[in-house]
N, C-alpha and C. Protein backbone atom coordinates (compact mmCIF):
# COMPACT_ATOMS: atom_id res chain seq x y z
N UNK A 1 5.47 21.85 20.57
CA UNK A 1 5.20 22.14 19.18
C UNK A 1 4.97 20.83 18.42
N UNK A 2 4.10 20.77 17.58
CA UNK A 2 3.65 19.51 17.05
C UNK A 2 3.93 19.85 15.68
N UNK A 3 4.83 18.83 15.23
CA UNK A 3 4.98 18.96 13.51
C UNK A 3 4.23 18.02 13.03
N UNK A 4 3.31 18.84 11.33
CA UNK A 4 2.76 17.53 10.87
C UNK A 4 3.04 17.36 9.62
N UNK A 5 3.46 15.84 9.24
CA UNK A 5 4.02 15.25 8.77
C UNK A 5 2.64 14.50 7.76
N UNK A 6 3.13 15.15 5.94
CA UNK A 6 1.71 14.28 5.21
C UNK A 6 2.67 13.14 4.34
N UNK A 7 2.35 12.66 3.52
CA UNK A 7 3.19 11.85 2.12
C UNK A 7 2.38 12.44 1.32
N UNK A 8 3.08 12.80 0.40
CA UNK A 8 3.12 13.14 -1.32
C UNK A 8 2.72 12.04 -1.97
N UNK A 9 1.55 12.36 -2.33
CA UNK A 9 1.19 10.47 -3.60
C UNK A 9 1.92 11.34 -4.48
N UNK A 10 2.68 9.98 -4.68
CA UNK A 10 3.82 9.98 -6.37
C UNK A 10 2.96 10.08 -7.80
N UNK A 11 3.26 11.01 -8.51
CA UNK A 11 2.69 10.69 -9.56
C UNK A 11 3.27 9.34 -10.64
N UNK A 12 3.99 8.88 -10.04
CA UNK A 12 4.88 7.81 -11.13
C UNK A 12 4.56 6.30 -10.04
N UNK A 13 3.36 5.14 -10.88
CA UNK A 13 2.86 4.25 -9.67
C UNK A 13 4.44 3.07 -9.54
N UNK A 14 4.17 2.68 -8.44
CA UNK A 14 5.44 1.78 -8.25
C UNK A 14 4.91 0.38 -8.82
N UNK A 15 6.16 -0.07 -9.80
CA UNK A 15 5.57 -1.07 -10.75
C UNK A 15 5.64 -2.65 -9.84
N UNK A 16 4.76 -3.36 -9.87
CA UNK A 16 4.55 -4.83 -9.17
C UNK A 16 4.53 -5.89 -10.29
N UNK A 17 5.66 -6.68 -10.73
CA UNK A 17 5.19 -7.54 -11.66
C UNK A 17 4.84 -9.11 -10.69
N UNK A 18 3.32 -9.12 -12.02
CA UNK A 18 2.97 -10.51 -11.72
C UNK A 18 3.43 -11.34 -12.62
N UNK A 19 3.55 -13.34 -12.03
CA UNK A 19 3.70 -13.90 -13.03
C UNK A 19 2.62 -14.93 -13.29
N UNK A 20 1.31 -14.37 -13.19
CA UNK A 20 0.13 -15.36 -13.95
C UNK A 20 0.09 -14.27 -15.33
N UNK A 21 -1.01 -14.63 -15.76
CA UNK A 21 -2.07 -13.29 -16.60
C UNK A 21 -3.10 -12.50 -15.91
N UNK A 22 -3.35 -12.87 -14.74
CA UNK A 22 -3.81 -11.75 -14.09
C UNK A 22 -3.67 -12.48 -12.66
N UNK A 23 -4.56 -11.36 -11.48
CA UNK A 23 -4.23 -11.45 -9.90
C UNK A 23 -5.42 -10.85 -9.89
N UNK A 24 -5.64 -11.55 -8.88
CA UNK A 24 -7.67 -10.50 -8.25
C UNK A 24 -6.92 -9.60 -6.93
N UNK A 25 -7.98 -8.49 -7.28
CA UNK A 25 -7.24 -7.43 -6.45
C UNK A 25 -6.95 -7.47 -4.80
N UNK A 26 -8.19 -8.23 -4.14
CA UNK A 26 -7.72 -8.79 -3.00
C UNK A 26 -6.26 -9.05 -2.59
N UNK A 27 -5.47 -10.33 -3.80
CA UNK A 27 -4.30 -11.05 -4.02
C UNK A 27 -3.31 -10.15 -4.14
N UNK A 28 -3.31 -9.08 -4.88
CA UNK A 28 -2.19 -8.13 -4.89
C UNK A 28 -2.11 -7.09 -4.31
N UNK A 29 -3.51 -6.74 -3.42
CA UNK A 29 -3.19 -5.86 -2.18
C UNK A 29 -2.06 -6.81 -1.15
N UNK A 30 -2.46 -7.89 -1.13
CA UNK A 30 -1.59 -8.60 -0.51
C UNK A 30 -0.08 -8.87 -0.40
N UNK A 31 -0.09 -8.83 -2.03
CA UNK A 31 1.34 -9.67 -2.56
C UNK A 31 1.97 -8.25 -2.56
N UNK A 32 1.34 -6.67 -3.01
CA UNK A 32 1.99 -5.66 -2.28
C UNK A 32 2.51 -5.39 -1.11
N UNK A 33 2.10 -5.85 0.01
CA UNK A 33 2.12 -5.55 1.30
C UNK A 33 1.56 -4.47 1.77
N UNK A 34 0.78 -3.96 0.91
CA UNK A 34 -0.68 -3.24 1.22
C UNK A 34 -1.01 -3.09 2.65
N UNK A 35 -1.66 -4.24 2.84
CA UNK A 35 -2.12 -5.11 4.17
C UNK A 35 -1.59 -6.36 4.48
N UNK A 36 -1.69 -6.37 5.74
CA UNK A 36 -1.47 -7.56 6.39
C UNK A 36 -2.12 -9.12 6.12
N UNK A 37 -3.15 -8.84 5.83
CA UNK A 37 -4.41 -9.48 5.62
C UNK A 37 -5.43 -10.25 4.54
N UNK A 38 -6.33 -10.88 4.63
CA UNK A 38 -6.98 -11.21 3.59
C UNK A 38 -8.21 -10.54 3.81
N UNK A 39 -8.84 -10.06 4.94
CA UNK A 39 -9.81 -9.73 6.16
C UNK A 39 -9.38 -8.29 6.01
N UNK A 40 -8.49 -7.66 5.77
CA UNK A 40 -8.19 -6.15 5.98
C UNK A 40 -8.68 -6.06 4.39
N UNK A 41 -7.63 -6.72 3.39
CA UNK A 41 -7.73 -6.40 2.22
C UNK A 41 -9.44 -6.44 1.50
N UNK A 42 -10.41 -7.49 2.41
CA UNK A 42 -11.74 -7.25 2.08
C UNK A 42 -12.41 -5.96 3.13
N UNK A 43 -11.93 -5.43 3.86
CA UNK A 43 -12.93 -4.33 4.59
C UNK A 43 -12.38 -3.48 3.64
N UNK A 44 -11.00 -2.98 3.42
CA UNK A 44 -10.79 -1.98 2.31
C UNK A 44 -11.46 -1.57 1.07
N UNK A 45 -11.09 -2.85 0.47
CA UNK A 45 -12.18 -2.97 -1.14
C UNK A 45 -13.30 -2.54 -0.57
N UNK A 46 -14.08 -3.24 -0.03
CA UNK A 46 -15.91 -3.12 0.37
C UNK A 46 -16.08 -1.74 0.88
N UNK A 47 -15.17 -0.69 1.57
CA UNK A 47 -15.64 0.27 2.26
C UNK A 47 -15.06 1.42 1.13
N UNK A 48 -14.91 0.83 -0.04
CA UNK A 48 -14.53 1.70 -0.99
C UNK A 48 -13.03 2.52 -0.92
N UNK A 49 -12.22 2.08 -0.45
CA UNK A 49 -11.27 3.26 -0.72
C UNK A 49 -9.96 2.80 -1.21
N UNK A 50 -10.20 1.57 -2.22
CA UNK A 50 -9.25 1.25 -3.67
C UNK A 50 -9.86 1.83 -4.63
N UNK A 51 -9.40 2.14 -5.08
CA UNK A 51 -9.10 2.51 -6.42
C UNK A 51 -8.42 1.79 -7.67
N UNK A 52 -9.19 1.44 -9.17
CA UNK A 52 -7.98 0.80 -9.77
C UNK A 52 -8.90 1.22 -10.81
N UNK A 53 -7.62 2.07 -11.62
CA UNK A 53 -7.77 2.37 -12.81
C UNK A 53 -8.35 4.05 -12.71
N UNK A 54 -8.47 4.85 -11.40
CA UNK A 54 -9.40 5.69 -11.03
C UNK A 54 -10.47 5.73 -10.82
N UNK A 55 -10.79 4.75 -10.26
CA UNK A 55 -12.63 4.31 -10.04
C UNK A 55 -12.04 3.21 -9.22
N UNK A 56 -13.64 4.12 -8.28
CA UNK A 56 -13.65 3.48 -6.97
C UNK A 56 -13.56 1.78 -7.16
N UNK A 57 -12.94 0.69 -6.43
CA UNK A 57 -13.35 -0.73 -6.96
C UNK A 57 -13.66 -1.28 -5.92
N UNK A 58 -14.88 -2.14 -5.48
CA UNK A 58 -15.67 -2.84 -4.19
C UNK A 58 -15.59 -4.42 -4.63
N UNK A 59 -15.38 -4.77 -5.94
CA UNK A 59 -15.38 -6.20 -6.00
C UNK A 59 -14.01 -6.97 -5.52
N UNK A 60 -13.80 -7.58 -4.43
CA UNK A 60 -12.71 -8.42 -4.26
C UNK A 60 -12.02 -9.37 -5.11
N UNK A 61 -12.68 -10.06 -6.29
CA UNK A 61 -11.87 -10.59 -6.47
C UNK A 61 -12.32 -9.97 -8.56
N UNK A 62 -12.03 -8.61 -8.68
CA UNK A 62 -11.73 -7.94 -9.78
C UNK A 62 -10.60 -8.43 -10.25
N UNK A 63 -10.24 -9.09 -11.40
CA UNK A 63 -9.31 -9.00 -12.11
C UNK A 63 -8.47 -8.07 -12.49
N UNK A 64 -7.13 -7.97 -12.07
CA UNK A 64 -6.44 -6.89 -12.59
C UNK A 64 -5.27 -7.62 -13.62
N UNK A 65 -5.16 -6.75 -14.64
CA UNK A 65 -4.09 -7.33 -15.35
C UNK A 65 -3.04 -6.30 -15.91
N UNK A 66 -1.72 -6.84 -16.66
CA UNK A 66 -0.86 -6.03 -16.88
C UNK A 66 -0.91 -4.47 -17.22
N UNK A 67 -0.81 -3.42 -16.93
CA UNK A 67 -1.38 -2.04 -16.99
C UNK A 67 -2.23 -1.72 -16.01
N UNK A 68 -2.94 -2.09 -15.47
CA UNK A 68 -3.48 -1.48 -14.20
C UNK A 68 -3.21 -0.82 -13.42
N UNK A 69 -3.71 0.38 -13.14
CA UNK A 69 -2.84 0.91 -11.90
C UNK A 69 -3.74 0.59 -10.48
N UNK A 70 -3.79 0.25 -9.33
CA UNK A 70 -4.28 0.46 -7.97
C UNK A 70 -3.77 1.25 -7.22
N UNK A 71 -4.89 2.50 -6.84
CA UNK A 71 -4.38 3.31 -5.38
C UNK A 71 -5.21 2.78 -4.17
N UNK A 72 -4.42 3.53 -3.56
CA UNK A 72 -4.63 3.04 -1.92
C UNK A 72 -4.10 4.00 -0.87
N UNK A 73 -4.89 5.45 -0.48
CA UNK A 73 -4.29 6.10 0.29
C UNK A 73 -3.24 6.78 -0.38
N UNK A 74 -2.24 7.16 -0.04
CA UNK A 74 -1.62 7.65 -1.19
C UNK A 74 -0.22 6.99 -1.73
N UNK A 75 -0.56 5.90 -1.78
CA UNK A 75 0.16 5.08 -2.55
C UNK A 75 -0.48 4.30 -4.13
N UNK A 76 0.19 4.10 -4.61
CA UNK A 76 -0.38 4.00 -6.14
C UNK A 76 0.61 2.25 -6.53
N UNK A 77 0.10 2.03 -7.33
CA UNK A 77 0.97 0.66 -8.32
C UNK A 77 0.71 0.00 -9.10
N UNK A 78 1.24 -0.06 -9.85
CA UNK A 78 1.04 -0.38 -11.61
C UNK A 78 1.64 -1.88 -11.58
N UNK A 79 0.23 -2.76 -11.92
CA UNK A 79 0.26 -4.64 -12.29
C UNK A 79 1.66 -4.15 -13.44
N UNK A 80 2.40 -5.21 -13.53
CA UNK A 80 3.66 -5.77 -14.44
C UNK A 80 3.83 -6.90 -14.79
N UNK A 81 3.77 -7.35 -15.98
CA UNK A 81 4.03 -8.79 -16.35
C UNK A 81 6.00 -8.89 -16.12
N UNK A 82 5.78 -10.21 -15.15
CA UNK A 82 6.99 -10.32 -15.49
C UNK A 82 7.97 -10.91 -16.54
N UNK A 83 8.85 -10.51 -16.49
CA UNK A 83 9.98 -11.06 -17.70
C UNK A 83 10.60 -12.04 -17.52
N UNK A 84 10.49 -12.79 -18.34
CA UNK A 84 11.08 -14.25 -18.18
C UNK A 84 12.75 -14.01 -18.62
């Protein structure tokens, strides 16, 4: 018998604070642990299946800044300025 097993995308994104004024999205697929990669994190973007803000995003090095959300499969996460 084979059980199958999905994940629930959260409706509530898991918050990532940065501490510049912004991160290009490449950088914080990264600094998420998204991917492994710098090379993964560009076949992703380019083959379309980030998302930020709800629209599709293909540019690697898009600026994201505080409020943003990025999905990815069904994981989600909202840029955060951090607090000093």
């Amino acid at each position: 018998m084979k059980v199958r097993v999905t994940r629930k995308q959260s409706d509530t994104p898991i918050p990532v604070a940065i501490h510049t004024e912004f991160i290009k999205l490449q950088d914080f697929l990264k600094f998420c642990d998204a991917v492994s990669s710098g090379g993964m994190a560009k076949n992703f973007i380019q083959n379309g299946e980030i998302a930020v803000n709800g629209e599709t995003e293909t540019r690697r090095g898009r600026k994201l800044y505080p409020g943003d959300v990025v999905s990815f499969g069904p994981n989600r996460w909202q840029v955060t300025a951090h607090e000093a």
